[in-house]
N, C-alpha and C. Protein backbone atom coordinates (compact mmCIF):
# COMPACT_ATOMS: atom_id res chain seq x y z
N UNK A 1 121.10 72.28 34.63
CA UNK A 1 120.44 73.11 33.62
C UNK A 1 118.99 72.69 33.47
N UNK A 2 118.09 73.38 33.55
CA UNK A 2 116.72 73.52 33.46
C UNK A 2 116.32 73.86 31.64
N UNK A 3 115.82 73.28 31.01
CA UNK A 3 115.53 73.33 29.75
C UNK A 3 114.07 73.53 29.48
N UNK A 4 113.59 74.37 28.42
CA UNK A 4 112.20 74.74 28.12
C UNK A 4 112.24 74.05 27.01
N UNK A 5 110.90 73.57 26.23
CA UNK A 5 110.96 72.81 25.27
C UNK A 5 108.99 73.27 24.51
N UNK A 6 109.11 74.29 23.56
CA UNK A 6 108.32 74.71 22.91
C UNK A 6 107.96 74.26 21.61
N UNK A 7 106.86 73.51 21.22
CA UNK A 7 106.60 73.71 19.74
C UNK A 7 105.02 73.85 19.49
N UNK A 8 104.76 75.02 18.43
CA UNK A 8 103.39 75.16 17.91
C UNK A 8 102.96 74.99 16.27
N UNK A 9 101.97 74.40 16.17
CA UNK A 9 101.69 75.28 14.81
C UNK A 9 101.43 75.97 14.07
N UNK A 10 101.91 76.35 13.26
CA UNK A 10 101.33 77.73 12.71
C UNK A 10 100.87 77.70 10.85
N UNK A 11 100.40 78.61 10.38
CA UNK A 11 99.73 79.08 9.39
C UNK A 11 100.39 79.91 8.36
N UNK A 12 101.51 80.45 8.45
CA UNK A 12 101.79 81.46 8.42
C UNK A 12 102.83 81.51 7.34
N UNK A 13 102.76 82.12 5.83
CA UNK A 13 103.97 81.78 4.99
C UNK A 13 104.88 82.23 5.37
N UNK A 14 106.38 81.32 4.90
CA UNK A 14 107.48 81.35 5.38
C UNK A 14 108.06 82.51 5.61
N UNK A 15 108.11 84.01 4.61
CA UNK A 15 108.63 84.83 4.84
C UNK A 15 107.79 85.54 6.65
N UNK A 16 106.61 85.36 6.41
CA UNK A 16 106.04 86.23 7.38
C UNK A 16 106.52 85.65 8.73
N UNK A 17 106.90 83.82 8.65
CA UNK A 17 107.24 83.29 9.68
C UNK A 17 108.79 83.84 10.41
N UNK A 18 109.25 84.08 9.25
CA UNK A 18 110.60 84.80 9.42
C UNK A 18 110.57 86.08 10.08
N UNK A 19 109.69 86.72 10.11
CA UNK A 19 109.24 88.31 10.39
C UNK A 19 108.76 88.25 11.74
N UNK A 20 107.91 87.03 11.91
CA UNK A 20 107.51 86.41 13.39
C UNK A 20 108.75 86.12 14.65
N UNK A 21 109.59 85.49 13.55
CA UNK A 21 109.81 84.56 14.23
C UNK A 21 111.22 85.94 15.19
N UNK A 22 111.56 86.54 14.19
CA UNK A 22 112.72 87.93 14.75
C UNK A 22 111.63 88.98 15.92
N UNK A 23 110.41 89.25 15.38
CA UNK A 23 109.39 89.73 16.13
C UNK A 23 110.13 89.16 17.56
N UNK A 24 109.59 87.82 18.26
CA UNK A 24 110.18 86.55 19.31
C UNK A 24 111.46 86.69 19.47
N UNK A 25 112.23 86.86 18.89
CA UNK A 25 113.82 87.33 19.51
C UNK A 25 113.83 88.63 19.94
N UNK A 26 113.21 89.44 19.21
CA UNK A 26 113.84 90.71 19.31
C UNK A 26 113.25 90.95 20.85
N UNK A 27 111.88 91.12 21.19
CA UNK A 27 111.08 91.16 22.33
C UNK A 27 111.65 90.54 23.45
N UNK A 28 112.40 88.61 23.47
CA UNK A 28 112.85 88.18 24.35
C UNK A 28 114.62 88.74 24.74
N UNK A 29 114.99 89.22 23.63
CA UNK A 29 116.20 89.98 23.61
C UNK A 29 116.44 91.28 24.73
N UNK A 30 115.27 92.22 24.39
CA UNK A 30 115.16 93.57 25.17
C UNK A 30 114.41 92.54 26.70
N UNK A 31 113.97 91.87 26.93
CA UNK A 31 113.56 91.73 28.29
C UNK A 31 114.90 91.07 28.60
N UNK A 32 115.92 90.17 28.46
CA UNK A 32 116.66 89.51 29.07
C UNK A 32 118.22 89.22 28.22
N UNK A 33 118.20 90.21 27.53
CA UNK A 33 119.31 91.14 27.44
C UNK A 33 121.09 89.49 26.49
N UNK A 34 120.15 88.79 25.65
CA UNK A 34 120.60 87.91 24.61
C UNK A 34 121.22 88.14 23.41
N UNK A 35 122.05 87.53 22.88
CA UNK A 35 122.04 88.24 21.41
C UNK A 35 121.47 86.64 20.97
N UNK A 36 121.22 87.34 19.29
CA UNK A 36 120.79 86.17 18.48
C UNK A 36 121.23 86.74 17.22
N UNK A 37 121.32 85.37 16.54
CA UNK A 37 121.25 85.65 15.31
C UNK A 37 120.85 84.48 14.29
N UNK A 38 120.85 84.61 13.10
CA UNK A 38 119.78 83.61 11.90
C UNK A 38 121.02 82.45 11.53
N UNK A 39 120.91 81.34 11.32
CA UNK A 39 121.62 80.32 10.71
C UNK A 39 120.20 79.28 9.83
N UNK A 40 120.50 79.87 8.59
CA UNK A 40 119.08 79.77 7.94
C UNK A 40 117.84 79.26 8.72
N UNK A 41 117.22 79.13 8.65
CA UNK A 41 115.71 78.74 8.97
C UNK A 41 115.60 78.66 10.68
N UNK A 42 116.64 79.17 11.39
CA UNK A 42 116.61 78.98 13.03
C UNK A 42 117.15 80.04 13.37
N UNK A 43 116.65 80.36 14.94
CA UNK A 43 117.50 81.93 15.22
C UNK A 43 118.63 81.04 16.48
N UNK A 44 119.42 81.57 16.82
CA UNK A 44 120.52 80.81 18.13
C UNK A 44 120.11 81.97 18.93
N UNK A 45 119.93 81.87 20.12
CA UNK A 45 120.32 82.35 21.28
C UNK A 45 121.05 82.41 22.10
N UNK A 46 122.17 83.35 22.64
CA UNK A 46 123.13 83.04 23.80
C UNK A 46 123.52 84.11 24.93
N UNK A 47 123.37 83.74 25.87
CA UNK A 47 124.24 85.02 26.86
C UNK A 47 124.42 83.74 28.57
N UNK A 48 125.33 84.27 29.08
CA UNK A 48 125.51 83.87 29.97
C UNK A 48 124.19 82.88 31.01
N UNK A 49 124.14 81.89 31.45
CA UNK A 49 123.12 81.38 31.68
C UNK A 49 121.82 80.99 31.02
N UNK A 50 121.87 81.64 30.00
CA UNK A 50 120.78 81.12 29.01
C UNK A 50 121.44 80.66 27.38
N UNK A 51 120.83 79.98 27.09
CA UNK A 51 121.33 79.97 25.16
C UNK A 51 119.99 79.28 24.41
N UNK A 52 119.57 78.46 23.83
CA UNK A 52 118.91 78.18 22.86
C UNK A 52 118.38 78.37 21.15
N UNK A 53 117.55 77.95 20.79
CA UNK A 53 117.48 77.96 19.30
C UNK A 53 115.99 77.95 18.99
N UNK A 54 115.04 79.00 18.47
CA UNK A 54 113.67 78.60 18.07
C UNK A 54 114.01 78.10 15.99
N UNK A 55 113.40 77.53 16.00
CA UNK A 55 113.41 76.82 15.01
C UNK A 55 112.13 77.06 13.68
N UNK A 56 112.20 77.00 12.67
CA UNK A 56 111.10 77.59 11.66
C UNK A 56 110.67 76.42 11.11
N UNK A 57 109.74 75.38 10.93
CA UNK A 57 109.97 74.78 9.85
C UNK A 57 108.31 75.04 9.07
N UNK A 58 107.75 74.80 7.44
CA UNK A 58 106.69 75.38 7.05
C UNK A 58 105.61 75.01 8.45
N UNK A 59 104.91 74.49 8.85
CA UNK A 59 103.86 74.78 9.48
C UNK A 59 104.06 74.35 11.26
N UNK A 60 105.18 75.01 11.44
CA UNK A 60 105.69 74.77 13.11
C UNK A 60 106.55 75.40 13.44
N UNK A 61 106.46 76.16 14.48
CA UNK A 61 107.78 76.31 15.03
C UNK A 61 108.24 75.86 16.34
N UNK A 62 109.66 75.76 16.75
CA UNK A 62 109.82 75.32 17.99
C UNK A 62 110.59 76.10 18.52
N UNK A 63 110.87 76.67 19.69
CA UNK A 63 112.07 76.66 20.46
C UNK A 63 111.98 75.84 21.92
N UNK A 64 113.52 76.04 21.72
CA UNK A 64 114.30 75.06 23.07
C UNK A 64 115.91 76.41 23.58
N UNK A 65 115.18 75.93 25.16
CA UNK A 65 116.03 76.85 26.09
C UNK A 65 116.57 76.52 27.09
N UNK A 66 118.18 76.79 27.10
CA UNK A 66 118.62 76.09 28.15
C UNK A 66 118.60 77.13 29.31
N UNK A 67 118.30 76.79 30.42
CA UNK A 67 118.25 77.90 31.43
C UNK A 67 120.00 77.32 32.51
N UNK A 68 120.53 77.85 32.37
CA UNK A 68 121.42 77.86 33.61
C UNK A 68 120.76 77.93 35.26
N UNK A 69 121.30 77.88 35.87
CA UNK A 69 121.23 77.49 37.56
C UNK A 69 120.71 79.01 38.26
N UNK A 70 120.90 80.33 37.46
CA UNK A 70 121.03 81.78 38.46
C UNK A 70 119.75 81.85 37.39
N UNK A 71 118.47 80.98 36.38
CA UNK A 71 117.80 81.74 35.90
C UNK A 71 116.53 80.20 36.12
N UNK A 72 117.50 79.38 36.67
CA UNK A 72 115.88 78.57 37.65
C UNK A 72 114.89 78.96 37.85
N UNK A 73 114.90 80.18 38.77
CA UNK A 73 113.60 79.88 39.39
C UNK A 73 112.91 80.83 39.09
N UNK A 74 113.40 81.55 37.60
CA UNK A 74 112.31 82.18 36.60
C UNK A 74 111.94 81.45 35.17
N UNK A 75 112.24 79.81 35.51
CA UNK A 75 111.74 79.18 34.35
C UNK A 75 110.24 79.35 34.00
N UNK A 76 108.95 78.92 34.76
CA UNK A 76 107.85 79.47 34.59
C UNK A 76 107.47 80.76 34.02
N UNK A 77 108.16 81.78 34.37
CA UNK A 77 108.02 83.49 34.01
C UNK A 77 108.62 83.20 32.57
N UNK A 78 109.56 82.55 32.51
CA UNK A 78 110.18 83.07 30.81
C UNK A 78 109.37 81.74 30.03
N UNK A 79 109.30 80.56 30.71
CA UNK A 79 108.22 80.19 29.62
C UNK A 79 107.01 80.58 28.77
N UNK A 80 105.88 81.12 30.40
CA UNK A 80 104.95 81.92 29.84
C UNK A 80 105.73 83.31 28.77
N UNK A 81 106.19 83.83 29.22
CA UNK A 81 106.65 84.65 27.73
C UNK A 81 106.79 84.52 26.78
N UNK A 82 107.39 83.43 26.38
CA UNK A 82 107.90 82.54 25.35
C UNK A 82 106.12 82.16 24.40
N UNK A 83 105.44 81.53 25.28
CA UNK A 83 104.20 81.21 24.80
C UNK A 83 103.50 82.08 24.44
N UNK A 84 102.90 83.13 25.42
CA UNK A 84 102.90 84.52 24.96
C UNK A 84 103.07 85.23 23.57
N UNK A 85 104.30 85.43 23.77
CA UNK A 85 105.23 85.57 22.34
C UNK A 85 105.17 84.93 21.37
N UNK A 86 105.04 83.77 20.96
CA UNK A 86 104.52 82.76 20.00
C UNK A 86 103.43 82.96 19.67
N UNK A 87 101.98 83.23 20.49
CA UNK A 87 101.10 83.38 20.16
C UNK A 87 100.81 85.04 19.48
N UNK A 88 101.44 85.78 19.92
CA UNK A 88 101.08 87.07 19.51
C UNK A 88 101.75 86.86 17.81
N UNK A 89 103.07 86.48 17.75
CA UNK A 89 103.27 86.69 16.62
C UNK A 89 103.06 85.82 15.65
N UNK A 90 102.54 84.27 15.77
CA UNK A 90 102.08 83.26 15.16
C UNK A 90 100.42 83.26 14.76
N UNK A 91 99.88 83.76 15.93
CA UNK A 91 98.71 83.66 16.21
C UNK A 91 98.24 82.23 16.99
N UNK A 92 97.06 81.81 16.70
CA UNK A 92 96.34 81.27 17.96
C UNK A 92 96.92 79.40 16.96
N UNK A 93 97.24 78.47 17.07
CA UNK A 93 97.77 77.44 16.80
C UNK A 93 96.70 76.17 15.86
């Protein structure tokens, strides 16, 4: 298993971080086809070969991703997304 390991800071009050932070699921959801859902202050991620958890806390967020073996050798591609994605909906750190 290949693991991604994300954290930024952010600005952003908690509700809006919450609004962000589903923004980042929902987007990585429709490209690679995950479900998620909220267990207060964190979203879970899971589907076959992938799972993980981005995380809220007041001025950071993180996620962490486990990549399975058939989604290797698009770890780079879904990282940059991931960062991407953080930045669009966090803004700049």
């Amino acid at each position: 298993m290949t693991e991604i390991h994300i954290r930024r800071t952010h600005h952003v009050p908690h509700a809006e971080a919450r609004a962000a932070a589903e923004f980042v699921a929902a987007e990585l959801r429709r490209k690679h086809a995950f479900h998620w859902l909220w267990q207060e202050d964190r979203i879970v991620f899971s589907r076959d070969a992938l799972s993980g958890v981005l995380s809220l806390a007041d001025e950071a967020v993180e996620v962490r991703l486990e990549l399975g073996a058939p989604l290797d050798p698009q770890r780079d591609l879904i990282e940059g997304e991931v960062h991407g994605l953080l930045k669009t909906a966090f803004g700049q750190a």
